[in-house]
C-alpha atoms as a PDB file:
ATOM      1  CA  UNK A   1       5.943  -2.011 -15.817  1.00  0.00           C
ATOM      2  CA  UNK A   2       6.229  -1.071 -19.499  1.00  0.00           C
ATOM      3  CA  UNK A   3       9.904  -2.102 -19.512  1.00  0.00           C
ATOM      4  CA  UNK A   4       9.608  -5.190 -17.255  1.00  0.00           C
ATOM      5  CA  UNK A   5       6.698  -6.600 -19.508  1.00  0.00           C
ATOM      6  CA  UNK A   6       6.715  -5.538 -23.620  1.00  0.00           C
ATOM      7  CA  UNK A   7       4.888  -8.824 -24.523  1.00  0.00           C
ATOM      8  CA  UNK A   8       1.707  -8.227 -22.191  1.00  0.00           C
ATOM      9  CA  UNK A   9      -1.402  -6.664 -22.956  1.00  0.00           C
ATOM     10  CA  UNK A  10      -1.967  -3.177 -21.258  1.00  0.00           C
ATOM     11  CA  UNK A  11      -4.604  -4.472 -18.958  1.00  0.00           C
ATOM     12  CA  UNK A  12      -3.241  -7.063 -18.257  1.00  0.00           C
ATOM     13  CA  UNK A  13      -0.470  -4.649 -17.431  1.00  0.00           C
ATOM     14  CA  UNK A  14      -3.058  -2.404 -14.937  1.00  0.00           C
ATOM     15  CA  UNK A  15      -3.990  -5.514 -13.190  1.00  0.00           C
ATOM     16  CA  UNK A  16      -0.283  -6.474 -11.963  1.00  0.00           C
ATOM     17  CA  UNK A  17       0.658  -2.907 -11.282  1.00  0.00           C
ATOM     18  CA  UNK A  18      -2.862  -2.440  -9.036  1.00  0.00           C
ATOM     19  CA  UNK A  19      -2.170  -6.239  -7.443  1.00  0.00           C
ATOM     20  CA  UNK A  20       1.045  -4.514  -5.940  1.00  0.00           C
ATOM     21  CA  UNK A  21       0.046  -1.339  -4.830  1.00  0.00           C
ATOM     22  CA  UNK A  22      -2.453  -2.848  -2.722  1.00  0.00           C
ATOM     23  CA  UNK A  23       0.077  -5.079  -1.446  1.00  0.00           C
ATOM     24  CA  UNK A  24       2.683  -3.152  -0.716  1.00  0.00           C
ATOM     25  CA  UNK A  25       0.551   0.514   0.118  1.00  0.00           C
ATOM     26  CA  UNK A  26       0.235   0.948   3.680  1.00  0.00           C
ATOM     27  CA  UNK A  27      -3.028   0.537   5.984  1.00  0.00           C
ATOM     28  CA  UNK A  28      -4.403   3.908   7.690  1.00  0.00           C
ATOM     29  CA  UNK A  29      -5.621   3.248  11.180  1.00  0.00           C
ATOM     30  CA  UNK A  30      -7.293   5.901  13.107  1.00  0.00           C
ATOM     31  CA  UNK A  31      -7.137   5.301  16.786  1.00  0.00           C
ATOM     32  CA  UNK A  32      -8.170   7.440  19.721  1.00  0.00           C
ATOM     33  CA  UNK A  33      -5.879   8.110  22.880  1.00  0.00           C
ATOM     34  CA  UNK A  34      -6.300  10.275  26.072  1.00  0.00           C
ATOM     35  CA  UNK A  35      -5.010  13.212  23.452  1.00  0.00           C
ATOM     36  CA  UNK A  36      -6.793  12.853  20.780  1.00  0.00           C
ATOM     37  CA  UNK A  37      -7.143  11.026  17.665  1.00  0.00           C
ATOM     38  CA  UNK A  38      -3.790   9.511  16.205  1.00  0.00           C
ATOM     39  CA  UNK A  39      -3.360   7.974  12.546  1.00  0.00           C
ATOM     40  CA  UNK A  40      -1.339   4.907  12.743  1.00  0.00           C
ATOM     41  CA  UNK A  41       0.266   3.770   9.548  1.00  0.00           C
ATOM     42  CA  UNK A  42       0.890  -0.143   8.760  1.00  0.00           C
ATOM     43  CA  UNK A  43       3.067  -1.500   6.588  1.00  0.00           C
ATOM     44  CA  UNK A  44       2.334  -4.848   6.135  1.00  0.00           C
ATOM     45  CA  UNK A  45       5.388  -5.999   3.873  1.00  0.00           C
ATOM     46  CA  UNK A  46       7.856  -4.710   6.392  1.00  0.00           C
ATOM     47  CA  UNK A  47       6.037  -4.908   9.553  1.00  0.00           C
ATOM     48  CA  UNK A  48       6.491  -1.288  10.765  1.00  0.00           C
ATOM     49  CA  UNK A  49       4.513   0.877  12.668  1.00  0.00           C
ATOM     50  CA  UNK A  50       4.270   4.736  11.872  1.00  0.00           C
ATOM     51  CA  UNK A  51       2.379   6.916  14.279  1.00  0.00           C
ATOM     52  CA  UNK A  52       1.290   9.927  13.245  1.00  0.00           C
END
């Protein structure tokens, strides 16, 4: 971020850098099957499914 944007403030800075992690950081879903729990992992962005 510091070498994409020299002329903004550092908050400013935090605020663009925290916008895209929560876009781009995947969602944790907790699910239960006939096994067990399972973690499920969504990617929004790129619409893929991890199982865990």
């Amino acid at each position: 971020m510091k070498l994409s944007f020299k002329s903004i403030n550092e908050p400013i800075r935090a605020i663009i850098s925290g916008g895209l992690t929560a876009i781009f950081s995947p969602r944790v879903v907790n699910y239960k099957t006939k096994l067990g729990d399972k973690l499920q992992l969504d990617w929004p962005v790129l619409k893929k499914s991890v199982k865990l």
